[in-house]
Protein backbone atom coordinates (compact mmCIF):
# COMPACT_ATOMS: atom_id res chain seq x y z
CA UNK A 1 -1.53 121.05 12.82
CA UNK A 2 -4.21 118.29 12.03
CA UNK A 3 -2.73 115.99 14.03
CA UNK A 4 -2.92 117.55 17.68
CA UNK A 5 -4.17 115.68 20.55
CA UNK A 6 -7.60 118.48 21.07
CA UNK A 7 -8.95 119.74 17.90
CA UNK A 8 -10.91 123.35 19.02
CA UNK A 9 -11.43 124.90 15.14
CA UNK A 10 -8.86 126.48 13.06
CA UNK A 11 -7.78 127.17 9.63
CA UNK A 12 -4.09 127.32 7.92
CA UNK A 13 -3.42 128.96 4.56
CA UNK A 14 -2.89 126.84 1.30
CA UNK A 15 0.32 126.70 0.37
CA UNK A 16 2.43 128.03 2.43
CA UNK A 17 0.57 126.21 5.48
CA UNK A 18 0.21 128.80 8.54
CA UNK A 19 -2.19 127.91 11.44
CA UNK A 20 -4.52 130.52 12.38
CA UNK A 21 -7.41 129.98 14.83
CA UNK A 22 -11.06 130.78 14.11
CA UNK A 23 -12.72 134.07 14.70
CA UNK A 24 -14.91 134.19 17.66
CA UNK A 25 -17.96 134.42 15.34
CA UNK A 26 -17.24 130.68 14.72
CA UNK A 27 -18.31 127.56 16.05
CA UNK A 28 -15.70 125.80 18.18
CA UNK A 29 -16.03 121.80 18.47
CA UNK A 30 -16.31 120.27 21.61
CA UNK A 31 -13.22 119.36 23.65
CA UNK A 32 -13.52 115.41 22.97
CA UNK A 33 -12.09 114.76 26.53
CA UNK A 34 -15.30 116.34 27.93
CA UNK A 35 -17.75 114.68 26.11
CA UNK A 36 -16.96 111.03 25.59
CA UNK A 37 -18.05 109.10 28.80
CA UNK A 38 -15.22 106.64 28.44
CA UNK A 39 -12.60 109.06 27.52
CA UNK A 40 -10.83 109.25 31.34
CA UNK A 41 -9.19 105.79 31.97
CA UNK A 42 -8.80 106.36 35.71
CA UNK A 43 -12.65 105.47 35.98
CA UNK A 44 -12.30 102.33 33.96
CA UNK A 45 -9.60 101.75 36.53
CA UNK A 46 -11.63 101.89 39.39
CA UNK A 47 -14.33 100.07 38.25
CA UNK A 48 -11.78 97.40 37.46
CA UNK A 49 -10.63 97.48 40.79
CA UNK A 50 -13.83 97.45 42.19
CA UNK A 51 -14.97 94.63 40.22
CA UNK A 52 -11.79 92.37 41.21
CA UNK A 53 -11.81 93.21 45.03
CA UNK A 54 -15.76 92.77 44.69
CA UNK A 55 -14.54 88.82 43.13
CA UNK A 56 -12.13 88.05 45.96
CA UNK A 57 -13.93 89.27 49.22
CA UNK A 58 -17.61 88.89 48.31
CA UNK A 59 -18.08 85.86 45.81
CA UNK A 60 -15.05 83.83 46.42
CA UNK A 61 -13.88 84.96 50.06
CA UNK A 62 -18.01 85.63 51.25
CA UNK A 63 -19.21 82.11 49.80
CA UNK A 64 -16.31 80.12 51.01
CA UNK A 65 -16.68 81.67 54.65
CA UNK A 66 -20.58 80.97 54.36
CA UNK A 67 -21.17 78.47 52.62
CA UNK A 68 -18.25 75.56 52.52
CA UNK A 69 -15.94 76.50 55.65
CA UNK A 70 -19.42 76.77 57.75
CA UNK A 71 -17.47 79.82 59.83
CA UNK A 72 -19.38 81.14 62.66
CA UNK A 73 -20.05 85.14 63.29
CA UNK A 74 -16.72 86.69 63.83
CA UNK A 75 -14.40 89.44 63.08
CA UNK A 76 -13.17 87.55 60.06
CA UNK A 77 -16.33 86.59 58.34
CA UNK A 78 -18.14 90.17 59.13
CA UNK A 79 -14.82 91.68 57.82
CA UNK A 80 -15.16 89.88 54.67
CA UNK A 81 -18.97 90.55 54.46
CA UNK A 82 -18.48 93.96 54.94
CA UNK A 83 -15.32 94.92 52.50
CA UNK A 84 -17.06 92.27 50.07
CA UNK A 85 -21.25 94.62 50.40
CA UNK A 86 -18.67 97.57 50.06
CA UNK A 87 -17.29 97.06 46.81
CA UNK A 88 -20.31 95.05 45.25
CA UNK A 89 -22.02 98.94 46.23
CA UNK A 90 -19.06 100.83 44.45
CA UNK A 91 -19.17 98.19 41.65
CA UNK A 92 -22.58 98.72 41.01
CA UNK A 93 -23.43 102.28 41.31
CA UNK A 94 -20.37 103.02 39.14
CA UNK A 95 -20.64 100.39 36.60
CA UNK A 96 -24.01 102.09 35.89
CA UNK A 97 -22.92 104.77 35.76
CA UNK A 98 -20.19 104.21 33.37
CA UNK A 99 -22.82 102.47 31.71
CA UNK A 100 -25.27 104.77 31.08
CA UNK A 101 -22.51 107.56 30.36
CA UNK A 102 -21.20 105.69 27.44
CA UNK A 103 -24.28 104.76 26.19
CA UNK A 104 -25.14 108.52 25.71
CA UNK A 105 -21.70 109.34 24.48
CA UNK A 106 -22.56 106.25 21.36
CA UNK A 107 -25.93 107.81 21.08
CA UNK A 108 -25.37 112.05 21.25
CA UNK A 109 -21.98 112.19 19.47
CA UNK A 110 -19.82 110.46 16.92
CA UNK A 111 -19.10 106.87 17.28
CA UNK A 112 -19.07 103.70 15.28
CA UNK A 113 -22.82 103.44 15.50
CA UNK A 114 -24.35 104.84 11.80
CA UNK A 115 -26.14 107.41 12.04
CA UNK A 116 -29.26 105.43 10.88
CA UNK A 117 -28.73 102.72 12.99
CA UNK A 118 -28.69 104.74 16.28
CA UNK A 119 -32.35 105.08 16.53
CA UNK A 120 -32.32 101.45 17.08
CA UNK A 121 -30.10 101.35 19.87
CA UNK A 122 -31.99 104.59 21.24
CA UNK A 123 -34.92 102.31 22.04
CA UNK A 124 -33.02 99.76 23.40
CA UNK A 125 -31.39 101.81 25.65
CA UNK A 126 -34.61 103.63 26.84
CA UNK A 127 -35.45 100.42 27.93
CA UNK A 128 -32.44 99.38 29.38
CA UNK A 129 -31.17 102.55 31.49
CA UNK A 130 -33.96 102.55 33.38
CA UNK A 131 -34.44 99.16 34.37
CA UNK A 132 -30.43 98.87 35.03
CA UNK A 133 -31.36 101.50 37.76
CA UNK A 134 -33.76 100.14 39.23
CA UNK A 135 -32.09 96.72 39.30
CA UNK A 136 -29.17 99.03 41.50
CA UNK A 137 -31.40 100.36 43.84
CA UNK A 138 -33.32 97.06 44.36
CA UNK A 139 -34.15 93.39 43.15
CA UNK A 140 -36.26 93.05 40.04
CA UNK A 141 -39.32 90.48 39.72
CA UNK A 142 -38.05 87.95 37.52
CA UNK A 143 -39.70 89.65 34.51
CA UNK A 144 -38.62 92.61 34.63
CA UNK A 145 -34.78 90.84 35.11
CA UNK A 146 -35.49 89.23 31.98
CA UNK A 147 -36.35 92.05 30.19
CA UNK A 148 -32.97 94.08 31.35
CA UNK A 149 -30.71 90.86 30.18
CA UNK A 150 -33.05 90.89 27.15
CA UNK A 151 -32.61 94.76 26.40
CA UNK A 152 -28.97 94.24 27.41
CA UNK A 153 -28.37 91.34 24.63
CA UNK A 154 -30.41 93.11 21.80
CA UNK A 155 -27.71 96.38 22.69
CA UNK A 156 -24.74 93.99 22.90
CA UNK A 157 -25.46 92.24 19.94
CA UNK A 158 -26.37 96.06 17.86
CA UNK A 159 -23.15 97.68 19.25
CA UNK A 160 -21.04 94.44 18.21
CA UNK A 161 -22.44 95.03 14.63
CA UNK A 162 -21.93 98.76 14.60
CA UNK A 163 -18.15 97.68 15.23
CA UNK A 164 -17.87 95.75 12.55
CA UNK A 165 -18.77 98.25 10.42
CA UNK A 166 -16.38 100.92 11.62
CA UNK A 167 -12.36 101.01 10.56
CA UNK A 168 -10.64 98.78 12.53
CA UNK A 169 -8.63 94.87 12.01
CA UNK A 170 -10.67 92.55 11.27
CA UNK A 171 -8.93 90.26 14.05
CA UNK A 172 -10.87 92.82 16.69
CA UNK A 173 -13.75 92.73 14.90
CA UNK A 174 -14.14 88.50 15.18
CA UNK A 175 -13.80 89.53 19.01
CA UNK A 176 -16.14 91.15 19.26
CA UNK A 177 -18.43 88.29 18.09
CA UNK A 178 -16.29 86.24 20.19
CA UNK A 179 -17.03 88.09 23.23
CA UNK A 180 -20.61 88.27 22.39
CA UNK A 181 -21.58 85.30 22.09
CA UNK A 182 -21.54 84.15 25.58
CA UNK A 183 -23.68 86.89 26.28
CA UNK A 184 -26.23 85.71 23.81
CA UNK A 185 -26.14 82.27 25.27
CA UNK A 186 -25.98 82.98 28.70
CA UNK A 187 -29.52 84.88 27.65
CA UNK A 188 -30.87 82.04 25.81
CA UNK A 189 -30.56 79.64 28.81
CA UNK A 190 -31.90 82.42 30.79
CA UNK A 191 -34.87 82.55 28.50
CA UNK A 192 -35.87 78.76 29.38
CA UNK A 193 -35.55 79.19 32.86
CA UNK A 194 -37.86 81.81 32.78
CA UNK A 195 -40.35 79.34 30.73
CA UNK A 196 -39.71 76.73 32.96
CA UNK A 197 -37.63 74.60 31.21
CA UNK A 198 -34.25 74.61 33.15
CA UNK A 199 -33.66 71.54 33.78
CA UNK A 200 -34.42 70.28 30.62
CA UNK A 201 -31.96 68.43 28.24
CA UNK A 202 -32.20 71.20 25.79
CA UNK A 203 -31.34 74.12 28.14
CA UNK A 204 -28.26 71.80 29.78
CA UNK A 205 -27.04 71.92 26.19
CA UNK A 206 -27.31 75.78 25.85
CA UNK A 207 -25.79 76.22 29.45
CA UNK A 208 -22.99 74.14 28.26
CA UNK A 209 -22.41 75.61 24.71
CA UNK A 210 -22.18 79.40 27.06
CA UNK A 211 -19.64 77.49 28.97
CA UNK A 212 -17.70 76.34 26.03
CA UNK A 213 -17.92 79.55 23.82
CA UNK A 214 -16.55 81.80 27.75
CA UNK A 215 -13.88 79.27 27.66
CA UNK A 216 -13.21 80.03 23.87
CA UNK A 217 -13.37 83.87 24.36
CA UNK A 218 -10.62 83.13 26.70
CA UNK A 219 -8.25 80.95 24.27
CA UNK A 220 -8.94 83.29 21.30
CA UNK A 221 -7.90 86.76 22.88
CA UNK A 222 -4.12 86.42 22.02
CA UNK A 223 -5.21 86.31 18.37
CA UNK A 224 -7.82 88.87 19.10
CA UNK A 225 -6.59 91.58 20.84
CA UNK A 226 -3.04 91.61 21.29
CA UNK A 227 -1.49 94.86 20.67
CA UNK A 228 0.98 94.72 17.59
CA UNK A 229 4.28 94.87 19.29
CA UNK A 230 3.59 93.58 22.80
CA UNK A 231 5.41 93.94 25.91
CA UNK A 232 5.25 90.24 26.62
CA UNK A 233 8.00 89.83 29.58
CA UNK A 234 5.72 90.84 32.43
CA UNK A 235 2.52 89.67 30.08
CA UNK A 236 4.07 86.34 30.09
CA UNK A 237 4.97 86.40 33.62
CA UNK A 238 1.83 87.32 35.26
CA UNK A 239 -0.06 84.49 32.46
CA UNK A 240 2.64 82.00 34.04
CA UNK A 241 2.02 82.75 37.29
CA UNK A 242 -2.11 82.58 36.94
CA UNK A 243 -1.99 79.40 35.11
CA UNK A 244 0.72 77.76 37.82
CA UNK A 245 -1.45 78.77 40.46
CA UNK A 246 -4.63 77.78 39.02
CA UNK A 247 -3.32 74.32 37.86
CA UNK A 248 -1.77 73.49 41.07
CA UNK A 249 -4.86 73.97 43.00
CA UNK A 250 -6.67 71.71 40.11
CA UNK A 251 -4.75 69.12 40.19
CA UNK A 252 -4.16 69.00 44.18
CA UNK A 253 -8.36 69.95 45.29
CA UNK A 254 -10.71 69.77 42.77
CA UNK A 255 -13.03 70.39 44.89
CA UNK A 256 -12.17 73.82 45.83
CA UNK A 257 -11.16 74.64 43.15
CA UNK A 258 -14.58 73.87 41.17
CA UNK A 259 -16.10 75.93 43.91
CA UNK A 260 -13.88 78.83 43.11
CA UNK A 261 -14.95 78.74 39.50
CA UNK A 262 -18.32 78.64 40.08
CA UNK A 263 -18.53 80.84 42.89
CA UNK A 264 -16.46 83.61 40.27
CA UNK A 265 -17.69 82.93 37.30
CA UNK A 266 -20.63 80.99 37.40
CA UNK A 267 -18.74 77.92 35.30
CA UNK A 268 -18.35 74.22 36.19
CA UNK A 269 -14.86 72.99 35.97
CA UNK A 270 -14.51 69.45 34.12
CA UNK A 271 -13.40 66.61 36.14
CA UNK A 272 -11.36 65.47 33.02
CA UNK A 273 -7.74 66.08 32.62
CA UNK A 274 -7.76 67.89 29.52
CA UNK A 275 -11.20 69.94 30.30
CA UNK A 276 -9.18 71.49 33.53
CA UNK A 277 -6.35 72.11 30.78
CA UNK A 278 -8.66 73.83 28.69
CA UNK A 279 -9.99 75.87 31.62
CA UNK A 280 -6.11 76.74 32.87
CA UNK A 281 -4.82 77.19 29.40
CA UNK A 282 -7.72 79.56 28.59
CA UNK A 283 -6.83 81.50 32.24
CA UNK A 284 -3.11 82.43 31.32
CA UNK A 285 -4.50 83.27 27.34
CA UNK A 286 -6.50 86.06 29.13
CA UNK A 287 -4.53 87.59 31.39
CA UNK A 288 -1.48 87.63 29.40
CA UNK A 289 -3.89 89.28 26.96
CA UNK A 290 -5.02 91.76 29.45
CA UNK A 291 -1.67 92.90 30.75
CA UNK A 292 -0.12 93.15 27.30
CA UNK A 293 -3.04 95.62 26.75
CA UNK A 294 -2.70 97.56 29.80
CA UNK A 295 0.95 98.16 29.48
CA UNK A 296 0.44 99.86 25.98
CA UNK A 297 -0.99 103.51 25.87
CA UNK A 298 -3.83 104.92 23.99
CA UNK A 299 -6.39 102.12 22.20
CA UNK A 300 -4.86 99.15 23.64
CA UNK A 301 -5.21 99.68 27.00
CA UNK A 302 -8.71 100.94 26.80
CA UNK A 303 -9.49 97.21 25.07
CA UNK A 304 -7.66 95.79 27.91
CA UNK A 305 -9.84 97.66 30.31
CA UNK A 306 -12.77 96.67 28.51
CA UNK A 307 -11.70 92.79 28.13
CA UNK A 308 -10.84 92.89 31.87
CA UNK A 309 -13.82 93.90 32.93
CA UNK A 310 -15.74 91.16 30.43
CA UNK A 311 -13.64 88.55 32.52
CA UNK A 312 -14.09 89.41 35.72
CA UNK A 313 -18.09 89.63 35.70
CA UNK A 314 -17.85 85.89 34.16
CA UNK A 315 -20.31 83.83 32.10
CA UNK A 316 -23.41 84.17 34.69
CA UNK A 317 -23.70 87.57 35.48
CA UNK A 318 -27.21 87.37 37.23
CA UNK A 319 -26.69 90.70 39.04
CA UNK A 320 -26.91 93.95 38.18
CA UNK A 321 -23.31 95.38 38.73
CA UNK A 322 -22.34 92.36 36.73
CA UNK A 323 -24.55 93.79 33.39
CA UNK A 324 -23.27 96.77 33.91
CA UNK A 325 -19.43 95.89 34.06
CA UNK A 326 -20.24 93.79 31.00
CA UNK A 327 -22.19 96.57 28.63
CA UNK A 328 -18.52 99.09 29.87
CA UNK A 329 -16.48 96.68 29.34
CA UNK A 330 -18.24 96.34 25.54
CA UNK A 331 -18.19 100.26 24.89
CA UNK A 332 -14.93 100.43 25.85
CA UNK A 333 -13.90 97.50 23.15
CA UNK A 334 -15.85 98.96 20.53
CA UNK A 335 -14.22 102.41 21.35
CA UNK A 336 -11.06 101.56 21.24
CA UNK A 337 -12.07 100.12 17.40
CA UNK A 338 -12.72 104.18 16.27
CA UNK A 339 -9.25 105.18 18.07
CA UNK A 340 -7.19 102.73 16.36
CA UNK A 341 -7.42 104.53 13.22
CA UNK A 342 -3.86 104.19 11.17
CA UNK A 343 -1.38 107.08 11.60
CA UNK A 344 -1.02 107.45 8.33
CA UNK A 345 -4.67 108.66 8.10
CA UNK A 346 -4.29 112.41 9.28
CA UNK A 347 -0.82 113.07 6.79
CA UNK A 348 -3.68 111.61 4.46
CA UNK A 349 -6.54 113.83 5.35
CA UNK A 350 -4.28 116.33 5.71
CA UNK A 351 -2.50 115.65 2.25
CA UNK A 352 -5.49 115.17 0.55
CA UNK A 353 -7.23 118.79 2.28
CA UNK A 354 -4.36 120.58 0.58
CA UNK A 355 -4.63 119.02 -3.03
CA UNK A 356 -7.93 119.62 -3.13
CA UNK A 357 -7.43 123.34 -1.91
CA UNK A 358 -4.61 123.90 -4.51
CA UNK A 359 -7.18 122.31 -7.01
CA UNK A 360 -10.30 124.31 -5.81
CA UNK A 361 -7.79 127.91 -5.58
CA UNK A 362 -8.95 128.17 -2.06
CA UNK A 363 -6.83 130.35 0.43
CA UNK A 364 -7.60 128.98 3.53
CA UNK A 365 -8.81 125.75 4.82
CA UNK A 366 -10.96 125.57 7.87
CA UNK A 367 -10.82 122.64 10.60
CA UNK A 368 -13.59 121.76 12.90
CA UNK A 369 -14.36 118.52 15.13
CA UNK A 370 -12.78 116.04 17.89
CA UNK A 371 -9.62 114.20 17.03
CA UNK A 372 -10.24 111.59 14.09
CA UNK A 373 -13.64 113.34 13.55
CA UNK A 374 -12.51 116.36 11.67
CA UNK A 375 -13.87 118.27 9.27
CA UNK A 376 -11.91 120.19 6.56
CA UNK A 377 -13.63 123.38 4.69
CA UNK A 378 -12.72 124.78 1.49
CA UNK A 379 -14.33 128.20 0.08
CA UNK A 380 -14.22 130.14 -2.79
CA UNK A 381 -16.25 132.56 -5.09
CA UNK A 382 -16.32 131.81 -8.47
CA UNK A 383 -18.00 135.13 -10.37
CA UNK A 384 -21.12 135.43 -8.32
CA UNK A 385 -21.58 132.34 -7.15
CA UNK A 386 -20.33 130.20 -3.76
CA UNK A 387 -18.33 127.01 -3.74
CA UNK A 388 -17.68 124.96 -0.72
CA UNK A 389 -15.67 121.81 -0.81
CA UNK A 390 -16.04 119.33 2.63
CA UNK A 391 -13.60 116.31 3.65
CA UNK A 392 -14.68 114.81 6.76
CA UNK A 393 -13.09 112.18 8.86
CA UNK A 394 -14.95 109.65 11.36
CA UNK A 395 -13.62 107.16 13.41
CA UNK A 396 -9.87 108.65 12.03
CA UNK A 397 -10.69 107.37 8.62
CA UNK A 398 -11.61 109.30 5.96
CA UNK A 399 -14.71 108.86 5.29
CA UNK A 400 -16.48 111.15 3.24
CA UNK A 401 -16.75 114.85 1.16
CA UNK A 402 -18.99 116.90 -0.21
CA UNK A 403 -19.20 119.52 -2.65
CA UNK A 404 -21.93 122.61 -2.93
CA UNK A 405 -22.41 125.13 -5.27
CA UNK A 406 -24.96 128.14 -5.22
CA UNK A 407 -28.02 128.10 -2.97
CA UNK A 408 -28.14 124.16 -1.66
CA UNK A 409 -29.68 124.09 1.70
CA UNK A 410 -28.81 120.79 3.82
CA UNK A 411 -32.04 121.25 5.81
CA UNK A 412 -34.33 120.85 2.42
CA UNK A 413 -35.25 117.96 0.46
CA UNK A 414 -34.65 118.56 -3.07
CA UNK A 415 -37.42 119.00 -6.37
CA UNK A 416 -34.47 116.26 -7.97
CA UNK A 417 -32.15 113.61 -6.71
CA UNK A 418 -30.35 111.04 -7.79
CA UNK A 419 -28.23 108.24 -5.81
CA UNK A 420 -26.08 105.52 -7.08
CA UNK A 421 -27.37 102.01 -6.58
CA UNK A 422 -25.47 100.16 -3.98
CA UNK A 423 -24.61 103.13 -1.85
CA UNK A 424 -26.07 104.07 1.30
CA UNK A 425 -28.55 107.18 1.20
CA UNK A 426 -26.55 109.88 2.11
CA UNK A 427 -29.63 112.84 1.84
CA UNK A 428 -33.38 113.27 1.72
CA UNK A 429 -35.65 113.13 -1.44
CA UNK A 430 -39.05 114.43 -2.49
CA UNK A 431 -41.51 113.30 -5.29
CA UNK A 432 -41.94 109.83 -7.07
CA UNK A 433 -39.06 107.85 -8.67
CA UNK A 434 -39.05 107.82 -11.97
CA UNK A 435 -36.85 106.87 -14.44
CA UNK A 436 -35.41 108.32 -18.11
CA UNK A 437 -35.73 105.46 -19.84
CA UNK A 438 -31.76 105.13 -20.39
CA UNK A 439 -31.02 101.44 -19.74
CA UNK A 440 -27.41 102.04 -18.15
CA UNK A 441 -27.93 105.25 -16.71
CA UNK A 442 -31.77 103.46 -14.44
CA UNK A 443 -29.69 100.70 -14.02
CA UNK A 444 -26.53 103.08 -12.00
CA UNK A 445 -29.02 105.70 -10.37
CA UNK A 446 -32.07 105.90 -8.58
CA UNK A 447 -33.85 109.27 -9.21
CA UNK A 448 -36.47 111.06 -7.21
CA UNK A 449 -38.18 114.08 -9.02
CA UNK A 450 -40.39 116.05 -7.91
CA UNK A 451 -40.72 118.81 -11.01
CA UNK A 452 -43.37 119.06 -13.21
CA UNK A 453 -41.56 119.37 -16.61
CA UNK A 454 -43.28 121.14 -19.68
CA UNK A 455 -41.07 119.89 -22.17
CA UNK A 456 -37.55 117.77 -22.57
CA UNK A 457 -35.15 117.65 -19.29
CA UNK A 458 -32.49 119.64 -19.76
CA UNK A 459 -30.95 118.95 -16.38
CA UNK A 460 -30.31 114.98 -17.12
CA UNK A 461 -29.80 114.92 -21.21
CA UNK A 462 -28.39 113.11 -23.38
CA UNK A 463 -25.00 114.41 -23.31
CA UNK A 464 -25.05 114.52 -19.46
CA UNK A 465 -26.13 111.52 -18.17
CA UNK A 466 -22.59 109.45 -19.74
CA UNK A 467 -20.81 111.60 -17.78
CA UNK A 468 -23.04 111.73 -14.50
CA UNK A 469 -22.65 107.88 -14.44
CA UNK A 470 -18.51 108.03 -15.38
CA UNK A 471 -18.35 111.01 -12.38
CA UNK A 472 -20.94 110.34 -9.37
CA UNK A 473 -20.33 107.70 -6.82
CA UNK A 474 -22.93 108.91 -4.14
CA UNK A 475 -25.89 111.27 -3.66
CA UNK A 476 -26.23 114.27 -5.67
CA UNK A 477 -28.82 116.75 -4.92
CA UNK A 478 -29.87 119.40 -7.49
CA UNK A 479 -32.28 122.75 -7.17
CA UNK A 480 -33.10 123.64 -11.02
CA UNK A 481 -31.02 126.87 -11.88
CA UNK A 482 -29.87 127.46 -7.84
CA UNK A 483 -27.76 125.21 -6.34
CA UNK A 484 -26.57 121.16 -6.55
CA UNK A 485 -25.04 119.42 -3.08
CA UNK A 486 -22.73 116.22 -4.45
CA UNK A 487 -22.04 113.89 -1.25
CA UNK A 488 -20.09 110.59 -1.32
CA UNK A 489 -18.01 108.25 0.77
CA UNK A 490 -16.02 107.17 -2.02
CA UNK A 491 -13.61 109.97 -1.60
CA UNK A 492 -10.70 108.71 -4.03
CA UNK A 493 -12.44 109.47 -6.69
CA UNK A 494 -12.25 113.39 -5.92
CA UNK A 495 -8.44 113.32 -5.65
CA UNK A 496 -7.28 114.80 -8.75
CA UNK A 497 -10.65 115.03 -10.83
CA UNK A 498 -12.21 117.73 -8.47
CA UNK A 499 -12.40 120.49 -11.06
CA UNK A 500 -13.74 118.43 -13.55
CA UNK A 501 -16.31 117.20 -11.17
CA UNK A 502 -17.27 120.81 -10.26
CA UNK A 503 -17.31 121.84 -13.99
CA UNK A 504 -20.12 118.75 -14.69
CA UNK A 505 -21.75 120.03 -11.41
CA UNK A 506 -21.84 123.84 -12.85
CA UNK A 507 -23.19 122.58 -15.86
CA UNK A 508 -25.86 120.49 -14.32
CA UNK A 509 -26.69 123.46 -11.93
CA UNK A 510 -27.27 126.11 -15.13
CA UNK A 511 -28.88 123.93 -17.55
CA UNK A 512 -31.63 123.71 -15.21
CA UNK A 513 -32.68 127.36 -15.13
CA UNK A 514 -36.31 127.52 -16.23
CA UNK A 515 -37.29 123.66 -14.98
């Protein structure tokens, strides 16, 4: 029924409910699995496992090797050097990838991203692609590198916003800044080098506040991201074990172990008691935060994916496999937002399809679109003239309808429009604005008209425009005497006032014959 796991286009009758696929005539929607980039968790998987090998052999194995244990050539040290170029290659040319795949996927299809907003990231990304392969293939000058982490903030900081205003718990949603904000500091110090300025006091401060707010991001994603019900016994163990392991070799060599953290993750470990507490504390919060997400199917273990790979490529990610790992690791957070819709929400798509059906006296009802981005169809005939009601979903909430009667093209700006003040613009307009000189009805609607009227307006009239400001909560869209388009997001007010709705849109729809 609605709530299948592949939605290819189909209709079911109204009442009793009987699937029956589309004709062939029809447009089928796109398998979802074959168009969203980060759809297939295997390749999150590898490029986790690419990242964390890439860690251990190559920045904390390669470094210690070169750098503090002096150790000549050898099989040991050109083993290490060797695994450690392999998987910084796999890292990076699949991190891009990954990157640029889900960037597209935001971009082409339907994602949290508004539709208005996208053009926005568009440029952004135009910017950044490029540049992020280039940076693969070979070392940037040092502007150019600053103009990939600035692109790569500016896209960070757009897609955190687009999550925040997509369905989701607000608990994700203040992790998303969470997560962000190193980013945006890490850039800001970055910035200063680039002037010069690096070793100044106010830079120091900004490197430090990045250090502070990474350590944060660690400690706040229990409340952030844990999945509802968590499988905490191996969670708990593995967070034991990290933070055992990690405080041991704290307390016992500082030295090392400051080495190890700033080989990793480009942070400097406190000398301080509690600042190495912090540090360990904020270790085990993360990885039992990680595994608790990976043991859960579905949403929660793409966010663990994507919060994994935020941790491994650490606060200074100067390279460019790190960037990339980072803007994946994002996408895949900000995914997981749309998937997390509530079950409840297809029985109440669903539910709500088939009252307004009954309501409309439609037969059939016709279903189009990936899973939580469905689209339900209602058609009937009334005399001569066409009626279609739409109830879409997006992100698996429901999010908006629309209702159309006569000739209404989509494609066409209107000769009259009105939308409701405080709502976004949901459709085009044409002519001036104008107003009718009705306090409370200027005050609720903004109209655009574009007709050149002879005599008094039928079409918004006294007796109308009460019952235009009791009725519409959106954009309504009306061709004098052909056709009117209604669209809103506030879809509760359609459930159980559609037919009076349609009768004031009929109305408004004849009494303009002649404009």
């Amino acid at each position: 029924m609605l709530a299948r796991k592949k939605f290819e286009g189909y209709r079911y009758s109204v009442p009793p409910i009987e699937l029956v696929e589309e004709s062939p005539g029809e447009p089928r929607a796109p398998r979802p699995g074959r168009k969203r980039s980060l759809r297939e968790p295997s390749l999150l998987a590898v490029l986790c496992i690419a990242v964390l090998l890439e860690l251990l052999t190559r920045r904390l194995l390669g470094r210690l090797l070169h750098i503090d244990l002096l150790a000549p050539p050898g099989w040991l040290r050109d083993s290490a050097d060797f695994v450690g170029l392999f998987f910084f290659h796999v890292a990076s040319l699949l991190g891009a990838a990954l990157a640029v795949l889900g960037l597209a996927h935001l971009l082409i299809f339907p994602s949290v991203i508004p539709r208005g907003a996208k053009a926005a990231v568009g440029a952004l990304a135009i910017a950044f692609m490029p540049l992020l392969g280039v940076a693969v293939w070979r070392p940037l000058p040092s502007v150019f590198a600053l103009y990939l982490e600035a692109s790569f903030t500016a896209l960070i900081l757009l897609i955190m916003l687009g999550g925040w205003l997509s369905p989701g718990k607000p608990r994700v949603k203040l992790g998303l800044f969470v997560l962000a904000l190193p980013l945006a500091l890490h850039f800001a110090w970055s910035l200063m080098g680039h002037q010069g300025a690096s070793s100044s006091e106010r830079a120091r401060f900004v490197f430090w506040l990045g250090e502070v707010a990474t350590v944060a991001a660690g400690l706040a994603a229990p409340p952030c991201f844990l999945p509802h019900r968590p499988r905490l016994r191996v969670a708990l163990l593995g967070a034991f074990a990290a933070m055992a392991a990690a405080g041991v070799l704290a307390w016992r060599s500082w030295d090392i172990a400051s080495r190890l953290v700033a080989y990793g993750f480009g942070l400097e470990l406190p000398m301080g008691a509690l600042g190495m507490a912090l540090y360990v504390v904020a270790l085990g919060a993360w990885t039992l935060t990680v595994l608790a997400l990976l043991l859960e199917p579905g949403a929660a273990r793409l966010r663990g994916y994507g919060v994994l790979l935020i941790g491994l490529s650490g606060f200074r990610h100067d390279l460019p496999f790190q960037i990339a790992a980072l803007m994946v690791g994002f996408l895949a957070v900000v995914e997981s937002l749309g998937r997390e819709a509530p079950q409840a929400t297809v029985a109440m798509f669903r539910a709500l399809a088939q009252r307004m059906a009954v309501a409309l006296g439609a037969a059939h009802i016709e279903v189009g679109g990936a899973e939580g981005y469905e689209t339900a169809r209602m058609r009937v005939t009334q005399g001569e003239e066409s009626l279609e009601v739409a109830l879409g979903r997006q992100a698996g909430a429901i999010a908006h309808a629309e209702v159309v009667i006569g000739h209404a093209p989509s494609e066409e700006a209107p000769p009259m429009s009105l939308g409701r003040r405080g709502t976004p613009r949901l459709g085009r307009t044409r002519g001036d604005e104008v107003a009718t000189g009705d306090l409370a009805f200027d005050e609720a609607f903004r109209i655009f008209d574009s007709r050149h009227l002879t005599e008094r307006d039928r079409v918004l009239d006294d007796d109308l425009r009460p019952r235009l400001i009791a009725e519409l909560d959106g954009w309504l869209a009306v061709w004098p005497g052909e056709g009117v388009r209604y669209r809103t997001r506030n879809v509760g007010l359609l459930d159980g006032k559609l037919v009076g709705l349609i009768d004031l849109l009929t109305e408004l729809k004849n009494r303009g014959a002649g404009s």
